[in-house]
N, C-alpha and C. Protein backbone atom coordinates (compact mmCIF):
# COMPACT_ATOMS: atom_id res chain seq x y z
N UNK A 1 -7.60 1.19 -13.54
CA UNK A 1 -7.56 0.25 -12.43
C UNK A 1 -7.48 -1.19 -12.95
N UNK A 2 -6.59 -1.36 -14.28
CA UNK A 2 -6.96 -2.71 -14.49
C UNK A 2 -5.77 -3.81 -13.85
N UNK A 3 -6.80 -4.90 -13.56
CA UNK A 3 -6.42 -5.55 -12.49
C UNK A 3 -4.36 -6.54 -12.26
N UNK A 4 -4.32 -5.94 -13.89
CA UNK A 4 -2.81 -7.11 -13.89
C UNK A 4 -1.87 -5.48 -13.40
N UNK A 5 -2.12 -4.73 -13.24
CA UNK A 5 -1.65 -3.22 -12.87
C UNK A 5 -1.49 -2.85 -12.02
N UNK A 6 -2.53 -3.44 -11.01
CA UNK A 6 -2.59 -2.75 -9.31
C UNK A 6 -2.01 -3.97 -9.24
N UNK A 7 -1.90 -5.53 -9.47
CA UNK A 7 -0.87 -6.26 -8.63
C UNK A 7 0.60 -5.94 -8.78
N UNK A 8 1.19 -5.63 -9.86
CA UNK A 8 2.30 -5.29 -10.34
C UNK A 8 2.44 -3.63 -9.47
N UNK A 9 1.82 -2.86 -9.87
CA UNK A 9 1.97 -1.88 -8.94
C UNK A 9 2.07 -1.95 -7.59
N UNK A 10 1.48 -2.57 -7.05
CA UNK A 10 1.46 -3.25 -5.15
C UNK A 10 2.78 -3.69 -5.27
N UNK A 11 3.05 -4.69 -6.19
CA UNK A 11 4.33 -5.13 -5.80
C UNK A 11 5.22 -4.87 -6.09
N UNK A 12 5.19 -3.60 -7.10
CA UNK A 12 6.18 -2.99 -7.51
C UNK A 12 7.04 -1.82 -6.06
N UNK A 13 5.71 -1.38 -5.68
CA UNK A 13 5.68 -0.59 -4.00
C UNK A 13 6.43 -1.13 -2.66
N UNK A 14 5.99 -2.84 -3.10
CA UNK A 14 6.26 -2.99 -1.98
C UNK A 14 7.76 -3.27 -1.90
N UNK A 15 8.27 -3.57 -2.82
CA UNK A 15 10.07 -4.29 -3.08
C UNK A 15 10.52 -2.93 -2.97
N UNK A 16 10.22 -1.58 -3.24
CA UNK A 16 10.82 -0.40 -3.26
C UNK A 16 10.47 0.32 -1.77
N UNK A 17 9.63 -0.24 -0.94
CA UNK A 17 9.62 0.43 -0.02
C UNK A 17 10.39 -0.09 1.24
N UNK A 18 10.94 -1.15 1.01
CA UNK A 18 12.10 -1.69 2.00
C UNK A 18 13.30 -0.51 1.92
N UNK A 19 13.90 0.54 1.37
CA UNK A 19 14.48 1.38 1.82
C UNK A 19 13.77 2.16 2.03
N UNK A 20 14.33 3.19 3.12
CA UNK A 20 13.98 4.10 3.97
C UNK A 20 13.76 5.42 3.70
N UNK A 21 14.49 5.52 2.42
CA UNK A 21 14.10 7.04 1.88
C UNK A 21 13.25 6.88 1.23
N UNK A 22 12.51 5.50 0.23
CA UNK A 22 11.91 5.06 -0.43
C UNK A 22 10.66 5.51 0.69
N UNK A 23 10.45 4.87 1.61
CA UNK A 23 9.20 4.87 2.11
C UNK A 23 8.52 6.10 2.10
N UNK A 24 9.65 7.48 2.41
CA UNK A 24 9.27 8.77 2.55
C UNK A 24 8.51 9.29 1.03
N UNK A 25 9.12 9.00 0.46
CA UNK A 25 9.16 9.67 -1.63
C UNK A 25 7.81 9.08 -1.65
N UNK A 26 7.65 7.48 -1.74
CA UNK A 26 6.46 7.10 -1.76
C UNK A 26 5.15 7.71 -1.03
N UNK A 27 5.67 8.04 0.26
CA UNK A 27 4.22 8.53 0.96
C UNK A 27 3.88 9.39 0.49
N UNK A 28 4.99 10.58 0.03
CA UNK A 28 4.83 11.82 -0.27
C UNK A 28 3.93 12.15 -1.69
N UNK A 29 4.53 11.03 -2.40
CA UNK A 29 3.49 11.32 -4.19
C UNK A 29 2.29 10.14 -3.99
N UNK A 30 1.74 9.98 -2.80
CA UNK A 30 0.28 9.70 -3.00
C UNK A 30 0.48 8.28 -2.83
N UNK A 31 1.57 7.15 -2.86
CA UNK A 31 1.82 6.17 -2.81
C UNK A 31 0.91 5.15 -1.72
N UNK A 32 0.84 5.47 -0.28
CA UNK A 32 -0.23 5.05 0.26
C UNK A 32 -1.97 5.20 -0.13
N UNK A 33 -2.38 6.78 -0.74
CA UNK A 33 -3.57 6.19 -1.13
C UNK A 33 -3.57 5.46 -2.17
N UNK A 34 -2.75 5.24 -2.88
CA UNK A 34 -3.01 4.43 -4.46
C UNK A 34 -3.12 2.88 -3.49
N UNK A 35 -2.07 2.29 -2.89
CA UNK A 35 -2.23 0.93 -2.38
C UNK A 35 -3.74 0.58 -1.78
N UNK A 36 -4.08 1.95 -0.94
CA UNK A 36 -5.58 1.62 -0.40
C UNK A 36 -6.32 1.28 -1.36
N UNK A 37 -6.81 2.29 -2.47
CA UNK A 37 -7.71 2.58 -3.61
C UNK A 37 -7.51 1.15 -4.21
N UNK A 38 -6.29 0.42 -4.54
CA UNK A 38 -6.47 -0.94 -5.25
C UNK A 38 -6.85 -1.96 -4.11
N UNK A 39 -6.53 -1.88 -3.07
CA UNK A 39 -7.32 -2.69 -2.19
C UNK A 39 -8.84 -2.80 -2.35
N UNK A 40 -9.40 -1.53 -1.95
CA UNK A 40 -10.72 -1.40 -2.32
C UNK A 40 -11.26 -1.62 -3.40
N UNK A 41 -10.35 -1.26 -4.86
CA UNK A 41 -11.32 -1.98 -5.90
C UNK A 41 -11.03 -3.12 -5.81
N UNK A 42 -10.19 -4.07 -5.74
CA UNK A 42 -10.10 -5.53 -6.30
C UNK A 42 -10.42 -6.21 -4.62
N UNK A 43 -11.43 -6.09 -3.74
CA UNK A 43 -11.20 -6.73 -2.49
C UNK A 43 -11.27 -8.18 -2.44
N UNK A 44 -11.58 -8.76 -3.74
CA UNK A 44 -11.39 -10.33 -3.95
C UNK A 44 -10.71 -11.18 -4.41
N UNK A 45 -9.58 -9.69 -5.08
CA UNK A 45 -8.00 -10.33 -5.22
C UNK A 45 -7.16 -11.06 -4.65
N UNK A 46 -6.39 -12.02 -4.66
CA UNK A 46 -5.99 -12.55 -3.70
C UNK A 46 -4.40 -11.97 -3.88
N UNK A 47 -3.88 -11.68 -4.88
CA UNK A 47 -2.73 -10.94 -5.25
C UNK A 47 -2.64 -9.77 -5.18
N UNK A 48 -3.54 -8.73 -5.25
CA UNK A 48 -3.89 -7.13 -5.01
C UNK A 48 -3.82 -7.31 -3.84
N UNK A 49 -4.40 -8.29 -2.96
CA UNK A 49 -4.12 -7.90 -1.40
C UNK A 49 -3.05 -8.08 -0.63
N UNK A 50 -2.32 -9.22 -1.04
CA UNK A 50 -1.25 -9.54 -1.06
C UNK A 50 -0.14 -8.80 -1.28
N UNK A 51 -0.07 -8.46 -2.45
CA UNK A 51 0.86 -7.27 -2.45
C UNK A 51 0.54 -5.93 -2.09
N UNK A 52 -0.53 -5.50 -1.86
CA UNK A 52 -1.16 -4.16 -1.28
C UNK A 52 -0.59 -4.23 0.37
N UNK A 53 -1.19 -5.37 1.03
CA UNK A 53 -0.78 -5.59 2.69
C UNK A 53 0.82 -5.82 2.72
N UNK A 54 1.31 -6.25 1.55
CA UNK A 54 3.25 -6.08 2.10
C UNK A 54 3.46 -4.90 1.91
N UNK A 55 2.96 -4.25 0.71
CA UNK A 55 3.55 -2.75 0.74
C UNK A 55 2.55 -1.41 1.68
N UNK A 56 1.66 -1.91 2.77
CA UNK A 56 1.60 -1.58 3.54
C UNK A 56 2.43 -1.87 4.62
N UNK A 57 2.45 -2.99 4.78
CA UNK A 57 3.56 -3.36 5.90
C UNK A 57 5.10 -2.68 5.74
N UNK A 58 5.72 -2.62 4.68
CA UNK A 58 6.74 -2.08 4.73
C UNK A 58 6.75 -0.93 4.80
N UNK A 59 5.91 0.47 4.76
CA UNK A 59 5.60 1.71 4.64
C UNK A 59 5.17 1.84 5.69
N UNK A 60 4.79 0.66 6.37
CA UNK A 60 4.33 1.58 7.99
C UNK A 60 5.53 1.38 9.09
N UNK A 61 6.57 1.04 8.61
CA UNK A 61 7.89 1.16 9.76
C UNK A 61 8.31 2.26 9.92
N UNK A 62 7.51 3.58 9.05
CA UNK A 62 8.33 4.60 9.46
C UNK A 62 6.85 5.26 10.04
N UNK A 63 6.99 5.55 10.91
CA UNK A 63 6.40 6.58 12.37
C UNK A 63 4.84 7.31 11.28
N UNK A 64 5.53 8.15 10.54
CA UNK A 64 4.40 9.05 10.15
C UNK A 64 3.44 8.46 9.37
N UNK A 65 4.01 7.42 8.25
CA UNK A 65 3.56 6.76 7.24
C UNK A 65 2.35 5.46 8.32
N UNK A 66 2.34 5.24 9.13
CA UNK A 66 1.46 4.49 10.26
C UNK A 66 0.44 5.33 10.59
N UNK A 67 0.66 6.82 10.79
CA UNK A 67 -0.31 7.82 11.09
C UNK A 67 -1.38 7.65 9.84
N UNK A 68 -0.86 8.08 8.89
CA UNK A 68 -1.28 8.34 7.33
C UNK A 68 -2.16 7.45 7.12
N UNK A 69 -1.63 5.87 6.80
CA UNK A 69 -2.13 4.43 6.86
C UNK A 69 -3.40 4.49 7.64
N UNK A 70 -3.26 4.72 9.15
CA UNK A 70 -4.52 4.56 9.74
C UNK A 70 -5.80 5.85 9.60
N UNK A 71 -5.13 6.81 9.53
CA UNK A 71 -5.95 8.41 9.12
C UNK A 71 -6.62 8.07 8.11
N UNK A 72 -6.14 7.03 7.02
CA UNK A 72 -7.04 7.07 5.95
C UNK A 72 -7.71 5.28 5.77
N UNK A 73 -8.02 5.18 6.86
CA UNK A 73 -8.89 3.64 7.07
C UNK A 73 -7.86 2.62 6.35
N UNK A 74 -6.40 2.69 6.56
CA UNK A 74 -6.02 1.40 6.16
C UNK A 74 -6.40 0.38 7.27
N UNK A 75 -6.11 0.31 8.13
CA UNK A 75 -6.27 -0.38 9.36
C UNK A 75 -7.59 -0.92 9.06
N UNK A 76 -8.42 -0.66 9.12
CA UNK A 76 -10.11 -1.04 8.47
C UNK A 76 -10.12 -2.17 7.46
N UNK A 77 -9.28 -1.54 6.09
CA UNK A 77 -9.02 -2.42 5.51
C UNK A 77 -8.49 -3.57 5.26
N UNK A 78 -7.34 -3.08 6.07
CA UNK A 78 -6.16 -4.88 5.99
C UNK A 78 -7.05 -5.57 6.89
N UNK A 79 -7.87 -5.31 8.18
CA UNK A 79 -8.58 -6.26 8.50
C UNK A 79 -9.85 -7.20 8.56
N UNK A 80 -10.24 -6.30 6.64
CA UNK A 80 -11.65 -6.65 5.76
C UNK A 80 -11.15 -8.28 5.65
């Protein structure tokens, strides 16, 4: 979980999840809980959240991936 990793990872998520098949692949190999999990460890990041909440935002335009997001307390979170 070290911290120059989950920002680069967040934002690595989030530039790849602006396509649409992208969003699916991602949800599918665990991609939404990893964004949560670095939210939660670094919650005083200002860059972990940052890029954690875009690559939430872009992953929740597709229907199921919004289900997922909120099923697993993102919603909770982005509004810590």
């Amino acid at each position: 979980s070290d911290l120059e990793v989950q920002r680069t990872g967040c934002g690595a998520l989030w530039c790849l999840a602006v396509n649409d098949e992208n969003k699916i692949t991602i949800a599918t190999l665990g991609g939404i809980e990893d964004v949560l999990k670095a939210l939660r460890t670094h919650p005083s990041d200002l860059e972990v959240q940052r890029t954690g909440c875009g690559a939430l935002w872009c992953l929740a335009v597709n229907d199921e991936n919004k289900i997922t997001i909120a099923t697993l307390g993102g919603i909770e979170d982005v509004l810590k």
